[in-house]
C-alpha atoms as a PDB file:
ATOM      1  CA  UNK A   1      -3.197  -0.851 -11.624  1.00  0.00           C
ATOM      2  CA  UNK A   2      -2.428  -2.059  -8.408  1.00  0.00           C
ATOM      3  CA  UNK A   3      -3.977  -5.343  -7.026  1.00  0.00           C
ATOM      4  CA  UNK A   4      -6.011  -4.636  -3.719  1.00  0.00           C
ATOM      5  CA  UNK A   5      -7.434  -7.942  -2.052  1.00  0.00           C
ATOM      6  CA  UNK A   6     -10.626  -7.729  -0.017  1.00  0.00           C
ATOM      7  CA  UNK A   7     -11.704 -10.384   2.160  1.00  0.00           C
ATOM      8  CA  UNK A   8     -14.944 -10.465   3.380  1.00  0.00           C
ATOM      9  CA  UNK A   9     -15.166 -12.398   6.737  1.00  0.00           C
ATOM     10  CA  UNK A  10     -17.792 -15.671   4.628  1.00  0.00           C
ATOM     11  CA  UNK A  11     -15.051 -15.885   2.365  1.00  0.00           C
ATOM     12  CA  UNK A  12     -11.709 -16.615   4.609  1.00  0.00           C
ATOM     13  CA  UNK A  13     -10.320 -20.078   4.685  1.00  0.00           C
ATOM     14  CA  UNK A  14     -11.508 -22.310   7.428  1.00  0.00           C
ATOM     15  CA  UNK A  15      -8.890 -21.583  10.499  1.00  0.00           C
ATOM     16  CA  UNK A  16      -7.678 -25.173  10.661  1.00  0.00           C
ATOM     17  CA  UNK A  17     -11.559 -26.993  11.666  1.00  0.00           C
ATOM     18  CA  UNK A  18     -14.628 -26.881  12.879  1.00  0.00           C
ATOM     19  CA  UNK A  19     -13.119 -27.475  16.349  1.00  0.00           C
ATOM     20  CA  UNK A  20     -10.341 -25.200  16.284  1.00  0.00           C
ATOM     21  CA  UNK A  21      -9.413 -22.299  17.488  1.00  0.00           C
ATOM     22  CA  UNK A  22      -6.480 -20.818  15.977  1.00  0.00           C
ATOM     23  CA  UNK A  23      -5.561 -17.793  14.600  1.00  0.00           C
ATOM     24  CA  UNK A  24      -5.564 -17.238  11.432  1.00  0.00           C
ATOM     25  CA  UNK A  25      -2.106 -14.955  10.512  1.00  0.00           C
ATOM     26  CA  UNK A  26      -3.690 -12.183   7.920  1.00  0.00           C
ATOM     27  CA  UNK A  27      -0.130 -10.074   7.859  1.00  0.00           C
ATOM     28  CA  UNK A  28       3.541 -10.035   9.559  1.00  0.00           C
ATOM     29  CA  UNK A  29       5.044  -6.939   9.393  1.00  0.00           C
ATOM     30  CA  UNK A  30       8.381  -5.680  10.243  1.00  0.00           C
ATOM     31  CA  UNK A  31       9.913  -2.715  11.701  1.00  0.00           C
ATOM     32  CA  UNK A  32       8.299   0.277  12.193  1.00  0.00           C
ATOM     33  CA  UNK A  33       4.497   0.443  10.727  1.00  0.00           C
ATOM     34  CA  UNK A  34       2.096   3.889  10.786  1.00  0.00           C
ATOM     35  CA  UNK A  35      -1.068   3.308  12.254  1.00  0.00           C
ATOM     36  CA  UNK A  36      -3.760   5.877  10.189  1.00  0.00           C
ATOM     37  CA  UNK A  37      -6.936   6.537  11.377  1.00  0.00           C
ATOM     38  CA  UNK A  38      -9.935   7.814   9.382  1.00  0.00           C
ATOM     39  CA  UNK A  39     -12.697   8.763  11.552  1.00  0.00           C
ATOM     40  CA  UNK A  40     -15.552   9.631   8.690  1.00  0.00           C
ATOM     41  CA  UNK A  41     -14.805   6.492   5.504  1.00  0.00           C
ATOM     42  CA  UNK A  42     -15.612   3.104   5.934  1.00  0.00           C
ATOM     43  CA  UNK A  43     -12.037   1.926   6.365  1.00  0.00           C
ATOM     44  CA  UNK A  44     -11.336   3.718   9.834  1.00  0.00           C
ATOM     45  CA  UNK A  45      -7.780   1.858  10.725  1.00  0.00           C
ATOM     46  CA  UNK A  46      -4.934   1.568   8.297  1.00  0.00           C
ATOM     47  CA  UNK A  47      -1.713  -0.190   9.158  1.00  0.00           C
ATOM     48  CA  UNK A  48       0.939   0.688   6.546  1.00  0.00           C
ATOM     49  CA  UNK A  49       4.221  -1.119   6.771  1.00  0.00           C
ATOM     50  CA  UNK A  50       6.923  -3.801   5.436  1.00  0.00           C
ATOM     51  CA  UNK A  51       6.251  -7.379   5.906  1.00  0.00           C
ATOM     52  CA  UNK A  52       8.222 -10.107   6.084  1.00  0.00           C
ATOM     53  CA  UNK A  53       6.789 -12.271   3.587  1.00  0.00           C
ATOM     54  CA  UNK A  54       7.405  -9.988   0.571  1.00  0.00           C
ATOM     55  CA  UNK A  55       9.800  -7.486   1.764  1.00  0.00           C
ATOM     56  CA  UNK A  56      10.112  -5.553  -1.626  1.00  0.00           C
ATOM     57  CA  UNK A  57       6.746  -4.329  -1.497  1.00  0.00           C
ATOM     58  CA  UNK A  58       5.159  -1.830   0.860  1.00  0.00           C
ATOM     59  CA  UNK A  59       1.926  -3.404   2.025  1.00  0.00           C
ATOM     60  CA  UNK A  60      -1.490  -1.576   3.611  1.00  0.00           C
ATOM     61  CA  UNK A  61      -4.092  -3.437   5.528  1.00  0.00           C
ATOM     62  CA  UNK A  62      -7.307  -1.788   6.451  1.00  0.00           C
ATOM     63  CA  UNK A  63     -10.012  -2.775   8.124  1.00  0.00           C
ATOM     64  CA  UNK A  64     -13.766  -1.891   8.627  1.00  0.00           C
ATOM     65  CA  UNK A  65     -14.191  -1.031  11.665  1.00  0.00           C
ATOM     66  CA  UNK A  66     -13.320   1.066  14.529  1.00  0.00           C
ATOM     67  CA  UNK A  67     -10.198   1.872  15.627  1.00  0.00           C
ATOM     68  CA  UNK A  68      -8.917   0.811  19.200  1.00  0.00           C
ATOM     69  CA  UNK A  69      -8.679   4.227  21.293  1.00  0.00           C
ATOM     70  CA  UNK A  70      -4.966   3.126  22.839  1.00  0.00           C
ATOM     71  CA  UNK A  71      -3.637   2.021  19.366  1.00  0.00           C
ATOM     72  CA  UNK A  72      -0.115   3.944  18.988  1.00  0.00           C
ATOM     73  CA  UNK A  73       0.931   6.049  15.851  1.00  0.00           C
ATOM     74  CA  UNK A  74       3.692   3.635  15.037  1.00  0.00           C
ATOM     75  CA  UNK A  75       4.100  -0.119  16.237  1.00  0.00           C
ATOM     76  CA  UNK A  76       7.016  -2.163  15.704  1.00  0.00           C
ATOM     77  CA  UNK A  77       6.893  -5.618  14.532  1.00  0.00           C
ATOM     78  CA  UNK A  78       3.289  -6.273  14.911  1.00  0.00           C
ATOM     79  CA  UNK A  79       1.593  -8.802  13.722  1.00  0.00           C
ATOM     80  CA  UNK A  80      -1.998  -9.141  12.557  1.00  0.00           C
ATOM     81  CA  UNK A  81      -4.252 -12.339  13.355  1.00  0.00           C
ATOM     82  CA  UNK A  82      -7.830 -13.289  12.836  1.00  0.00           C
ATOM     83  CA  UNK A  83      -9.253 -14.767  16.085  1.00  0.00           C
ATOM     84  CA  UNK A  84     -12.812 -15.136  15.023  1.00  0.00           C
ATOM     85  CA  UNK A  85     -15.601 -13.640  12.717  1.00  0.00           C
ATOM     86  CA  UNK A  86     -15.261 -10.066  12.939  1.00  0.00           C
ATOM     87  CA  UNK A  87     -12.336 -10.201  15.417  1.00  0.00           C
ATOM     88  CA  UNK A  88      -8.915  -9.335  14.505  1.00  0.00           C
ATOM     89  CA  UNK A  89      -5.563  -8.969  16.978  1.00  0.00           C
ATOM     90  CA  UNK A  90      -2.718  -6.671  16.303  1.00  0.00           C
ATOM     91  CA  UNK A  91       0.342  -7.728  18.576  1.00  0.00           C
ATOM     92  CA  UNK A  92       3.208  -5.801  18.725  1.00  0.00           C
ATOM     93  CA  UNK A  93       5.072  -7.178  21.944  1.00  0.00           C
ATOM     94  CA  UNK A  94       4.609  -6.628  24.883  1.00  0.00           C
ATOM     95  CA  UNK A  95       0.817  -5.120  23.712  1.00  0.00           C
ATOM     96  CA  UNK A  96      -2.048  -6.369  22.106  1.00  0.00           C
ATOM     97  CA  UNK A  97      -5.308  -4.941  20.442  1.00  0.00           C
ATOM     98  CA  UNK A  98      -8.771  -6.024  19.722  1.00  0.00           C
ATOM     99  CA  UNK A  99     -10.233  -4.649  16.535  1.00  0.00           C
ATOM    100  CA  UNK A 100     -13.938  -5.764  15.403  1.00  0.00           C
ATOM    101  CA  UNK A 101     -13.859  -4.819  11.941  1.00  0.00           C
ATOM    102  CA  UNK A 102     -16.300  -6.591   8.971  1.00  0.00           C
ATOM    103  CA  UNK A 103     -13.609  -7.234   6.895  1.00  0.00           C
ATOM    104  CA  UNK A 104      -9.927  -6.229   6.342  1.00  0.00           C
ATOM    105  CA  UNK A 105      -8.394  -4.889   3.203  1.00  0.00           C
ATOM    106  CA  UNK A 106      -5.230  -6.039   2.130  1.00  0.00           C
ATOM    107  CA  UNK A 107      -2.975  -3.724  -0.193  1.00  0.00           C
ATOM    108  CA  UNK A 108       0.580  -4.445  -1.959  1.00  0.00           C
ATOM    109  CA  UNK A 109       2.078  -1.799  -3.666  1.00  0.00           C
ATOM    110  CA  UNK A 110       3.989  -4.353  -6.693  1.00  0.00           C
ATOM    111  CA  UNK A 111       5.598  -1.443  -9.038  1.00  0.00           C
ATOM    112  CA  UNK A 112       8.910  -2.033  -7.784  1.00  0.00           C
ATOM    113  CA  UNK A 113       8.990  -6.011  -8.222  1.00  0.00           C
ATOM    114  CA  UNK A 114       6.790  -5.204 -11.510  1.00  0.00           C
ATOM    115  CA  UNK A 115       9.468  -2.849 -13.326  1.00  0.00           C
ATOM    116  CA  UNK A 116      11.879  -5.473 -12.111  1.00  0.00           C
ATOM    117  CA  UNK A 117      10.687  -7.825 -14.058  1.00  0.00           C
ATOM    118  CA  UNK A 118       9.890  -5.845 -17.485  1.00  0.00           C
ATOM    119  CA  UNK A 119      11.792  -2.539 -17.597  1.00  0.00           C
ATOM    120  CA  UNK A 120      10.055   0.215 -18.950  1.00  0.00           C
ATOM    121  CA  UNK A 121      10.841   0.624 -22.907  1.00  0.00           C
ATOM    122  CA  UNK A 122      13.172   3.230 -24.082  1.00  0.00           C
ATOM    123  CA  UNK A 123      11.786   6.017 -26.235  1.00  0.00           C
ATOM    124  CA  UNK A 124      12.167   6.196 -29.900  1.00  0.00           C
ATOM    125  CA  UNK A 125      15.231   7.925 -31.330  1.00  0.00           C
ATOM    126  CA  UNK A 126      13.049  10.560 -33.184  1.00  0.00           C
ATOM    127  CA  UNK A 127      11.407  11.458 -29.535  1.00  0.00           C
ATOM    128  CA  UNK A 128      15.124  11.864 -27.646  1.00  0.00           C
ATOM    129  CA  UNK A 129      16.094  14.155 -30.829  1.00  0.00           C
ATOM    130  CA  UNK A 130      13.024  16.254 -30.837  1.00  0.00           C
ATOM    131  CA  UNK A 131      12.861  16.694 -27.240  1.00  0.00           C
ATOM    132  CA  UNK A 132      16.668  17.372 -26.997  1.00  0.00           C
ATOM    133  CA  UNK A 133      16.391  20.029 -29.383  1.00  0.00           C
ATOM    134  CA  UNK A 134      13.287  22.156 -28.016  1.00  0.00           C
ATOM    135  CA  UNK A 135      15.167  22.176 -24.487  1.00  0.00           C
ATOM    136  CA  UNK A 136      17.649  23.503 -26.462  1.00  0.00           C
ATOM    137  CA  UNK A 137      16.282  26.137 -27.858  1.00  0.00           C
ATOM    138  CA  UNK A 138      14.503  27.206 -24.757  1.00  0.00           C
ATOM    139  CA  UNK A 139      17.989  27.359 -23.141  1.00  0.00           C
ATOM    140  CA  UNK A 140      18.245  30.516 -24.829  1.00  0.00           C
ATOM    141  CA  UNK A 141      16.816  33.814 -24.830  1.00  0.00           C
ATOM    142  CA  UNK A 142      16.787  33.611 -28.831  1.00  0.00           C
ATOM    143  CA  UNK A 143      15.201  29.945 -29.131  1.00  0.00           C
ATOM    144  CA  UNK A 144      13.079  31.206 -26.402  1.00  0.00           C
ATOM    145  CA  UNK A 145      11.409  33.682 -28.802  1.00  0.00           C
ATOM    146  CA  UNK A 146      11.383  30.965 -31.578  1.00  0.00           C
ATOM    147  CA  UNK A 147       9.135  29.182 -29.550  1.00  0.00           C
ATOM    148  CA  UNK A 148       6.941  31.513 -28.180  1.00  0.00           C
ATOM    149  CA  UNK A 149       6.366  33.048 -32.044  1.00  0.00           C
ATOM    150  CA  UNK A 150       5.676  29.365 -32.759  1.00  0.00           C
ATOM    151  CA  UNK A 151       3.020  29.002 -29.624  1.00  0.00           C
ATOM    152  CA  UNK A 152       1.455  32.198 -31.025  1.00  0.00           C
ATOM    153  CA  UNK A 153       0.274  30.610 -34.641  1.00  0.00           C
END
């Protein structure tokens, strides 16, 4: 299972105040990152990158709401900020974009760092042995009918 993080705009931190006015930095990516666009779910704008903050993991942020109309395929370097409820900038120099989106989705993809971590566990000796011999014997045209006599029982 992979860990998706939703965050509804009454549940983000405070952005440094009552008083201030600061972006709030939701995502930093780096190089290239797709831009997807779904015009009929509820997540119409998907920005699908590398970040620089974990750079092992490939990283999807999607937001609810509408896509702006100018938005590239591909941007590079951008940068994603909340501005204020519902408002979200994506700057990817020398452009910027406004999206007004209820909330934004954040997805890492953690299988990489995860198998890292705890390797997958080797199979039994009886399995390897088994499974060594039936590709055997499907190898050839003899085993081949050995098998297929077998299927028919």
């Amino acid at each position: 299972m992979v860990p998706l993080t939703v965050i509804p705009e009454n549940k983000l931190p405070p952005r440094g105040g009552p008083a201030s006015s600061e972006p709030q930095r939701i995502a930093t990516f780096r190089s290239g990152v797709s831009c997807r666009r779904d015009l009929l779910g509820p997540l119409r704008l998907t920005l699908i990158g590398w970040t620089v903050d974990h750079p092992d993991e490939k990283v999807s942020l999607a937001f609810s709401g509408d896509a702006p109309d100018n938005l590239p395929d591909v941007l590079e370097d951008p940068t994603v900020d909340r501005i204020d409820v519902g408002l979200y900038r994506i700057s990817s120099p020398p452009r910027e974009w406004i999206v007004n989106a209820t909330a934004v989705h954040l997805h890492r993809q953690i299988a990489t760092v995860f198998y890292r971590a705890i390797p997958p566990r080797t199979a039994p000796l009886s399995k390897r042995l088994f499974w060594r011999f039936v590709l055997a014997l499907a190898a050839s045209p003899l085993g081949k009918r050995a098998l297929l006599a077998l299927r028919r029982r």
